[in-house]
Protein backbone atom coordinates (compact mmCIF):
# COMPACT_ATOMS: atom_id res chain seq x y z
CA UNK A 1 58.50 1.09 -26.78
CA UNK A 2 55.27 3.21 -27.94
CA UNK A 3 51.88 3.64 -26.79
CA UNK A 4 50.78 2.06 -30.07
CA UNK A 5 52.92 -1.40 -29.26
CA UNK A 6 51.07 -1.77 -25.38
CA UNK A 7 49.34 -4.74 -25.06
CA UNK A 8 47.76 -6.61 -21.59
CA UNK A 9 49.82 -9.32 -20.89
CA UNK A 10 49.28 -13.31 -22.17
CA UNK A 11 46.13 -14.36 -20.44
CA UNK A 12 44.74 -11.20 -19.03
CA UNK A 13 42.10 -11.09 -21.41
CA UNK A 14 39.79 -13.98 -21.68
CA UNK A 15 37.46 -15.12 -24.75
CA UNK A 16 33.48 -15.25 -23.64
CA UNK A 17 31.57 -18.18 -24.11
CA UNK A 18 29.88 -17.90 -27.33
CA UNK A 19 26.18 -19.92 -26.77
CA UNK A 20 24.49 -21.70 -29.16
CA UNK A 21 26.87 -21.62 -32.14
CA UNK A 22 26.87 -25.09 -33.45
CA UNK A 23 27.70 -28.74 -32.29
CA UNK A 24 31.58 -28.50 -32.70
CA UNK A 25 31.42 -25.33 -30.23
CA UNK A 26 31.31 -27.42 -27.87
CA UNK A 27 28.38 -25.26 -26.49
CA UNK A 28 25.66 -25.15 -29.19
CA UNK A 29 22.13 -26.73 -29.19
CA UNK A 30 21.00 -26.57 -25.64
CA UNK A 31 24.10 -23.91 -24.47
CA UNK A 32 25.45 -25.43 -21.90
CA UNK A 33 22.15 -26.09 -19.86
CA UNK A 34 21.43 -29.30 -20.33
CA UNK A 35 18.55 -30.53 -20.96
CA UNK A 36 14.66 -29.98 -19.31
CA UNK A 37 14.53 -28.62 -15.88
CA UNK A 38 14.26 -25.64 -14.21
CA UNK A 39 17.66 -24.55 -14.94
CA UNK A 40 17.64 -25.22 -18.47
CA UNK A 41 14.24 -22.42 -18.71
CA UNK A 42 14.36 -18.70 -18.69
CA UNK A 43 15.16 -17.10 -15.34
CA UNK A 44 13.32 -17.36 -12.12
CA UNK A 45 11.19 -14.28 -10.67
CA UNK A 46 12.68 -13.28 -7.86
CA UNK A 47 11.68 -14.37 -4.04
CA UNK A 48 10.95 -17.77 -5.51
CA UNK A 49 12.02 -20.24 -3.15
CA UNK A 50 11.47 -23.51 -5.46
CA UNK A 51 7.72 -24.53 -4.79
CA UNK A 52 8.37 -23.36 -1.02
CA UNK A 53 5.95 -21.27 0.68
CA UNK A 54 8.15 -17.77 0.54
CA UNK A 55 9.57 -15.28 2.95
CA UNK A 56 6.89 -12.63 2.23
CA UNK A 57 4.23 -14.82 2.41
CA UNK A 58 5.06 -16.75 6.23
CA UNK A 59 5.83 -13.10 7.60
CA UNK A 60 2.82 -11.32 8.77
CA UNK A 61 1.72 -8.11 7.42
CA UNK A 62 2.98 -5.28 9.15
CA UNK A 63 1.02 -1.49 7.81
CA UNK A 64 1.96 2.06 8.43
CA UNK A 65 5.47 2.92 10.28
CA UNK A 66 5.80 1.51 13.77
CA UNK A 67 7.03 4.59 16.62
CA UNK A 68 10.16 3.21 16.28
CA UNK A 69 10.56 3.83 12.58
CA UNK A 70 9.24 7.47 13.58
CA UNK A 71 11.91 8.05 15.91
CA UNK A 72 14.87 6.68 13.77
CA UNK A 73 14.60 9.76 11.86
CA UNK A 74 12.11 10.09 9.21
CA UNK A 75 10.15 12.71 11.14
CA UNK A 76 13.38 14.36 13.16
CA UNK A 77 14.12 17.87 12.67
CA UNK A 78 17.70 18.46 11.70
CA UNK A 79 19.00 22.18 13.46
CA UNK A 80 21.46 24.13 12.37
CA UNK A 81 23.40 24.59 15.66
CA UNK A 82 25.40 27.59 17.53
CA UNK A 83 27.07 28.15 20.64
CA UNK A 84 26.54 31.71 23.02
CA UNK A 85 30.28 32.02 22.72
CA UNK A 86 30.12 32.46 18.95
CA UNK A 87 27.34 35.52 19.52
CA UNK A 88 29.33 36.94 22.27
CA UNK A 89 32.46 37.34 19.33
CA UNK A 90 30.93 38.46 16.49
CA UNK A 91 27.42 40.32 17.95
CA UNK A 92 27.86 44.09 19.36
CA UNK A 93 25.60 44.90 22.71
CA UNK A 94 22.16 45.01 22.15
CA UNK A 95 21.82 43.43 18.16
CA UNK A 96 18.80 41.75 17.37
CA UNK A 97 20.62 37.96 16.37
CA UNK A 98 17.84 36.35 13.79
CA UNK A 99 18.68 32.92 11.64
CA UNK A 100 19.08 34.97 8.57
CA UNK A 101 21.86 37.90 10.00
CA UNK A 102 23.80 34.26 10.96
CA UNK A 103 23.54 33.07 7.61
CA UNK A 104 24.79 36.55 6.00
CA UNK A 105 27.87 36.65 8.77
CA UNK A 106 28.79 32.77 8.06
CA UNK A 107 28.38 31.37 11.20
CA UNK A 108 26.21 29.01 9.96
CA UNK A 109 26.54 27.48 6.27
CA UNK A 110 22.61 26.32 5.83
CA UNK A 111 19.51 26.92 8.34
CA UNK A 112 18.50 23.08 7.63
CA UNK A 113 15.05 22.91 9.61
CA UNK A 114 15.99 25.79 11.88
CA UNK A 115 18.15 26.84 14.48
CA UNK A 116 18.91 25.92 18.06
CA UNK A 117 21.19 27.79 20.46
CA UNK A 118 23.25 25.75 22.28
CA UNK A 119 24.73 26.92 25.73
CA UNK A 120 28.66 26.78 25.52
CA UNK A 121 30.67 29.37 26.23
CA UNK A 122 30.14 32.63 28.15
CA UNK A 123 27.67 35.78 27.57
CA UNK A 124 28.26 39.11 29.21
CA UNK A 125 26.31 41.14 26.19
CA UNK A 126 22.43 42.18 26.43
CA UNK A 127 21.45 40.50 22.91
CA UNK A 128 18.05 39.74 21.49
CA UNK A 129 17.82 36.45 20.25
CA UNK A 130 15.59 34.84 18.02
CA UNK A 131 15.77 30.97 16.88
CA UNK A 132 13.72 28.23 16.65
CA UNK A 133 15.32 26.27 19.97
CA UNK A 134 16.92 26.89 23.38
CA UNK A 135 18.71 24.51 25.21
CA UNK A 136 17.88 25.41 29.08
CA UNK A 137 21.45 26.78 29.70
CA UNK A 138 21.82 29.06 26.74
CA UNK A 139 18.29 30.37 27.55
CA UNK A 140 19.63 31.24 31.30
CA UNK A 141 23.05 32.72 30.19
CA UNK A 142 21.41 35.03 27.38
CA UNK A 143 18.91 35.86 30.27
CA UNK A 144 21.87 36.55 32.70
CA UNK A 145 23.48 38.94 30.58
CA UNK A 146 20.37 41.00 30.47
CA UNK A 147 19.15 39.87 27.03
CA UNK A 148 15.88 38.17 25.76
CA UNK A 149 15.32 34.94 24.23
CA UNK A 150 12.38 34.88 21.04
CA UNK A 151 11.25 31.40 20.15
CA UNK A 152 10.19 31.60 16.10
């Protein structure tokens, strides 16, 4: 057998109707509709319901974005996260740790809106820290190890 001789097998492919194509078609004159009525017309816009008062017409109106939809995330800042215990690794005694020098060194991939410093792990090195967030523990460990916290 070739690639040339391939063919679907016997009723895999079907014939479409073919509308409006004469009386012995079995489908020609009014296609298949038949005839007057709403179903024998063009199509109907959507959100018609028949004659029925619609859906977006017996809801109320509702403007602007409720607190809710605020706080579902439309507004909410998205940080790019890191632990004390990564800085203890990779930062030397007294470096100046800034969003950017974390971006060159790869511990983080993108800076998103920011960047918050989480409080995992341990600290025994005096850094300088600068980010956009603190978490209340990693502000007390980098504290602790006689370093200071900078809030961009």
């Amino acid at each position: 057998m070739h690639a040339g001789e391939l063919k679907p097998p016997p009723g895999a492919k079907k014939a479409r109707k073919r509308l409006g194509r004469g009386m012995g078609s079995g489908l020609g004159k009014t296609s298949g509709r038949g005839i007057k009525g709403q179903k024998a017309r063009t199509n109907v816009r959507p959100g018609f319901e028949g004659g029925q008062t619609p859906l977006y017409r017996r809801l109320r109106k509702r403007r602007g974005l409720s607190k809710a939809a605020r706080n579902i995330g439309i507004f909410r800042r998205t940080y790019a996260e890191v632990n004390v215990g990564r800085l203890e690794e990779r930062f030397d005694a007294g470096a100046q740790v800034t969003p950017d020098l974390l971006l060159e060194r790869r511990i983080l991939r993108k800076l998103n809106d920011g960047v918050r410093v989480l409080g995992d792990g341990q600290l025994t090195k005096a850094l300088t820290v600068r980010a956009h967030h603190f978490t209340a523990a990693a502000r007390q460990k980098i504290e602790a190890a006689g370093g200071t916290v900078e809030v961009i």
